[in-house]
Protein backbone atom coordinates (compact mmCIF):
# COMPACT_ATOMS: atom_id res chain seq x y z
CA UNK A 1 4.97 21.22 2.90
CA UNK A 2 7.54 20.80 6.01
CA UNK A 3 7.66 17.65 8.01
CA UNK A 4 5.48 18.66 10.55
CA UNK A 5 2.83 19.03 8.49
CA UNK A 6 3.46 15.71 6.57
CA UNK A 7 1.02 13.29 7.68
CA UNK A 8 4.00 10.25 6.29
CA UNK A 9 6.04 12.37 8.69
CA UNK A 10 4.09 12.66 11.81
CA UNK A 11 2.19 9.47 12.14
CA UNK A 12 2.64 5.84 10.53
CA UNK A 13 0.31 6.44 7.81
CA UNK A 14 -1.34 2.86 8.37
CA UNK A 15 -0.79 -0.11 10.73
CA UNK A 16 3.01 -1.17 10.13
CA UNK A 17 3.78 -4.56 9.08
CA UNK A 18 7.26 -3.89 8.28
CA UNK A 19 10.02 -1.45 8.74
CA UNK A 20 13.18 -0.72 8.35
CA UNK A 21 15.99 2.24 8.36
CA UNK A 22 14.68 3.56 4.55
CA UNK A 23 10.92 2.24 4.96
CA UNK A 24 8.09 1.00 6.18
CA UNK A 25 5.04 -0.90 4.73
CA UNK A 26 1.50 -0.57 6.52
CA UNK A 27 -1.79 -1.61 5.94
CA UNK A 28 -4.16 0.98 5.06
CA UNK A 29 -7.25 1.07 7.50
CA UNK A 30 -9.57 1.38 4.19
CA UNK A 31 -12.94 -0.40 4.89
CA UNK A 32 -13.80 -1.05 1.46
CA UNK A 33 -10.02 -2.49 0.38
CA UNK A 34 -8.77 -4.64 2.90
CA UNK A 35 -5.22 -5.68 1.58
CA UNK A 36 -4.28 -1.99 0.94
CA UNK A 37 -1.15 -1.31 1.39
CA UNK A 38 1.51 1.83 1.58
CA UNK A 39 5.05 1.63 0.89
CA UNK A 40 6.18 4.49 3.16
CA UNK A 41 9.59 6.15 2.53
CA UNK A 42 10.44 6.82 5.99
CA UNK A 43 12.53 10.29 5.33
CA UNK A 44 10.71 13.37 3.84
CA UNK A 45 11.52 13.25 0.49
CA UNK A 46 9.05 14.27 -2.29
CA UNK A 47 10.07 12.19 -6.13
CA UNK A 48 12.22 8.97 -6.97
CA UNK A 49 14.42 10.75 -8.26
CA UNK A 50 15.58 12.27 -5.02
CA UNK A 51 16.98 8.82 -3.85
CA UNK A 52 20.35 7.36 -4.57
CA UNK A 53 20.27 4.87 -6.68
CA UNK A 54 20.77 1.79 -4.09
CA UNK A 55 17.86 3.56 -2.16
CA UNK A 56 15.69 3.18 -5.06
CA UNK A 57 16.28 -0.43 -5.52
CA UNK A 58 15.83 -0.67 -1.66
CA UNK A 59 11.71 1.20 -2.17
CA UNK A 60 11.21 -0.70 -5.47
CA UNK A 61 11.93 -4.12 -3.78
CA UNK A 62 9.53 -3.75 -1.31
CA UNK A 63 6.46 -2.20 -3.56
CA UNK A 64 7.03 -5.49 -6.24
CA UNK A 65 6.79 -7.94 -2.52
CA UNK A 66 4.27 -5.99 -1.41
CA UNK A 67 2.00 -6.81 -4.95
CA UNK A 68 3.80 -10.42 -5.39
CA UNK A 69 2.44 -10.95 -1.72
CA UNK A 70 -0.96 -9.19 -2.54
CA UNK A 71 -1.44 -11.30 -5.44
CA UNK A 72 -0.51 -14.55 -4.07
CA UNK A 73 -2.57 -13.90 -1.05
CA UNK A 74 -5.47 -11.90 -2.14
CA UNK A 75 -6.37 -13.65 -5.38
CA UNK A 76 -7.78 -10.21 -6.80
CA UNK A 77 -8.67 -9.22 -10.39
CA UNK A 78 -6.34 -6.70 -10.99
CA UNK A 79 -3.32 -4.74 -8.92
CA UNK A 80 -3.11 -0.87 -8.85
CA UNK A 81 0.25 0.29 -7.92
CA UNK A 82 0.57 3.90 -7.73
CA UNK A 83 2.73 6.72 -6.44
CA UNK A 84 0.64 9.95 -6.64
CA UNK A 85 1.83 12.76 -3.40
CA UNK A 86 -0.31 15.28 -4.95
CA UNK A 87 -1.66 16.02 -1.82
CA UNK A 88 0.63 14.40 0.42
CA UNK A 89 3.88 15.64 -1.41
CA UNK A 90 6.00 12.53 0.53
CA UNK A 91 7.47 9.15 -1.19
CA UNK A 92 5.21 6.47 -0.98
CA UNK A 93 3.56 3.97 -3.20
CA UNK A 94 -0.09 3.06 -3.03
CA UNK A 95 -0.74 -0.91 -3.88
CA UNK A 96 -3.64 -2.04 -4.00
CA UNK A 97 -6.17 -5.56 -4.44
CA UNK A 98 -8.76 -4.48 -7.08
CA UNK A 99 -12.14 -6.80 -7.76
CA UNK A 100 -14.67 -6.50 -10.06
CA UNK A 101 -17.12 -5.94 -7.26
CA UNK A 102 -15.28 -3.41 -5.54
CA UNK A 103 -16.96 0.26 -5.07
CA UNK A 104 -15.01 2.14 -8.09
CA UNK A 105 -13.85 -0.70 -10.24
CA UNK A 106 -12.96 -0.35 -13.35
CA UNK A 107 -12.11 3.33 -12.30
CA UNK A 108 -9.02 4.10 -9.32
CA UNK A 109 -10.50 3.64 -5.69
CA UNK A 110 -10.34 7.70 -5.91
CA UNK A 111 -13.60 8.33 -8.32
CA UNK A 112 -16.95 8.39 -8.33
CA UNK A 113 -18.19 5.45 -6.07
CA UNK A 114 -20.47 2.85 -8.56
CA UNK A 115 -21.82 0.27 -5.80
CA UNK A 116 -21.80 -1.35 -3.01
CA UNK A 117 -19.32 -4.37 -2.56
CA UNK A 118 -21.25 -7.35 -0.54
CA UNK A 119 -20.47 -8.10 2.93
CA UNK A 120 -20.02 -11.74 2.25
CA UNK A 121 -17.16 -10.81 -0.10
CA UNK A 122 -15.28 -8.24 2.17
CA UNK A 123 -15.67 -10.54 4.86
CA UNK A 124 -13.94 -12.87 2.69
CA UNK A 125 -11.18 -10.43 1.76
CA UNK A 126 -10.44 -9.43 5.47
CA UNK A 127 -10.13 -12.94 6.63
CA UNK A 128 -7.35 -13.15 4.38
CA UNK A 129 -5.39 -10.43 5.93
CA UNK A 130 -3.61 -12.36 9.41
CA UNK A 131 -2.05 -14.37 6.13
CA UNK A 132 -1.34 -11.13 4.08
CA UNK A 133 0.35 -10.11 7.16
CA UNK A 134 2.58 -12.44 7.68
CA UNK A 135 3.39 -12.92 4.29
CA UNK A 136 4.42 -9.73 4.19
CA UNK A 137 6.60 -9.76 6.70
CA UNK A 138 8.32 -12.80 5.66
CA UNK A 139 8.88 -11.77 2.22
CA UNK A 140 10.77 -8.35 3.26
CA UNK A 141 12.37 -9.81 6.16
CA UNK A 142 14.70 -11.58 3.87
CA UNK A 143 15.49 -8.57 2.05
């Protein structure tokens, strides 16, 4: 895949709540997970491994605020931290809030859908994110 048919290359891949030169970290517009987040490496570059070593430390520092933010935040059950690219073959790291009561727990928010999560709770979740937000941003601002 070339750049400009990277999605990660072409767009922002989520609502940005932090960038700079090496990487940016959005907010996934995913109904059912509010808190999702991306940890986007800004240049086209498919594995880890492809990064310098002081570039890796930069991505890794980000994902672990990203979840230390998530978890503070978010309160959830579980975190699911993943870096997949099958199909979008560009660095980036998936984190995510899981809950019992969310549509595919125990299995990855990519399976077979088991129920509905309640709108009382999801409410709940997305009035959390103006404070996930921020958090964010504070947290990687330092960096």
């Amino acid at each position: 895949m070339d750049e400009a048919a990277c999605d990660l290359c072409t767009g922002p891949g989520g609502r940005v709540l932090h960038e700079d030169r090496r990487l940016r970290v959005v907010l996934v517009d995913e109904p059912d997970y509010p808190g999702f987040i991306r940890v986007i490496w800004n240049a086209h570059v498919r594995e880890l491994t492809d990064l310098a070593p002081e570039d890796r430390a930069h991505l890794m520092h980000a994902v672990f605020a990203a979840e230390g933010v998530l978890r503070r935040v978010m309160q959830p059950l579980k975190m699911n931290v993943a870096s997949l690219g099958n199909l979008t073959p560009h660095l980036h790291w998936h984190v995510i809030p899981r809950f019992a009561d969310d549509p595919h727990f125990p299995g990855p928010v990519w399976s077979e859908r088991r129920r509905e999560t309640a709108p009382e709770s999801l409410g709940a979740r997305r009035s959390l994110l103006h404070r996930l937000e921020e958090s964010i941003a504070v947290a990687l601002r330092a960096a």
